[in-house]
Protein backbone atom coordinates (compact mmCIF):
# COMPACT_ATOMS: atom_id res chain seq x y z
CA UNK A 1 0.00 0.00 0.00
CA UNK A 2 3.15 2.12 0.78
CA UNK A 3 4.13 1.67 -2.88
CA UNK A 4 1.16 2.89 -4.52
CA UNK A 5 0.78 6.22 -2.40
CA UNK A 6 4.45 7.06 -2.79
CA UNK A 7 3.66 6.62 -6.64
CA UNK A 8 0.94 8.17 -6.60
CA UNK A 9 2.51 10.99 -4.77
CA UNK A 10 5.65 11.32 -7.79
CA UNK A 11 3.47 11.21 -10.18
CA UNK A 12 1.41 14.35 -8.65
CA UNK A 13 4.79 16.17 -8.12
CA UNK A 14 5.33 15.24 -12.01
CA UNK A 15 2.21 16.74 -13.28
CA UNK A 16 3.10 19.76 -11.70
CA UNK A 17 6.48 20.11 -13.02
CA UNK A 18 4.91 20.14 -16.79
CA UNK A 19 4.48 22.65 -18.78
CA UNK A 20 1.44 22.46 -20.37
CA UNK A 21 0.74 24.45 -23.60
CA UNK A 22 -1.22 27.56 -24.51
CA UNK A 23 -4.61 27.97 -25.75
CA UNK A 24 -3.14 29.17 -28.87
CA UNK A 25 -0.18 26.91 -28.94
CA UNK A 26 -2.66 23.93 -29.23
CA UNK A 27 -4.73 25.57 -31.81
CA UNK A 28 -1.57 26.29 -33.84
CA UNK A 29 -0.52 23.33 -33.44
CA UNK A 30 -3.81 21.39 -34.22
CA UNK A 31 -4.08 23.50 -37.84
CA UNK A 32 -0.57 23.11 -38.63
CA UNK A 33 -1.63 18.95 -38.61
CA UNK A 34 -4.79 19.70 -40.35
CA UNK A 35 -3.05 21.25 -43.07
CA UNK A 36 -0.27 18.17 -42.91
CA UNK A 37 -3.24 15.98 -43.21
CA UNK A 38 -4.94 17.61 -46.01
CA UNK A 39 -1.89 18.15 -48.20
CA UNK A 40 -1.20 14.10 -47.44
CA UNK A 41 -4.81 13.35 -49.09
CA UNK A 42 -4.37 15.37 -51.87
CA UNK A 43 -1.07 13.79 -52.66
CA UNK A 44 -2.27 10.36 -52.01
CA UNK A 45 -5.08 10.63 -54.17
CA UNK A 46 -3.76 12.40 -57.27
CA UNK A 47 -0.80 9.14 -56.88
CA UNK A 48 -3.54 7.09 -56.98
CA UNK A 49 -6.19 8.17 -59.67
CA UNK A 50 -2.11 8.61 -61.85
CA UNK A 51 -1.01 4.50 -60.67
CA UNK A 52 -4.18 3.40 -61.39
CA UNK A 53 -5.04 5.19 -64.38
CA UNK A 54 -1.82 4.13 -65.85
CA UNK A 55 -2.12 0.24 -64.24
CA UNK A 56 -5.17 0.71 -66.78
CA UNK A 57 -3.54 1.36 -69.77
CA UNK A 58 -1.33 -1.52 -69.53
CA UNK A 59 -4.23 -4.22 -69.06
C-alpha cells in the first residue's frame, strides 16, 4: 500500500512540473496537422487516380 501512495505521490509532483501548452499553442498546433493531413490526401489521391489510371492502360 506504501508503494502505490508514494507513486501516486511522484506522479502528482510530475504533473506539476509540466508545462502544459497555450490555448493558442494547441490551436496552432492542431491547424498546422490539419493542413499536414490535407496536403497528405491530396497527394495520395492524385498518386492514386495517376497508378491506377496508368495500371489501366497496360491491361
Amino acid at each position: 500500500m506504501n508503494r502505490i501512495l508514494q507513486y501516486l505521490r511522484n506522479s502528482r509532483a510530475e504533473l506539476s512540473r509540466v508545462t502544459w501548452p497555450t490555448r493558442n499553442e494547441v490551436i496552432q498546433s492542431t491547424q498546422a496537422t490539419l493542413v499536414f493531413v490535407l496536403l497528405t490526401v491530396f497527394f495520395l489521391l492524385i498518386a492514386d487516380t495517376t497508378l491506377g489510371n496508368l495500371i489501366g492502360l497496360v491491361t
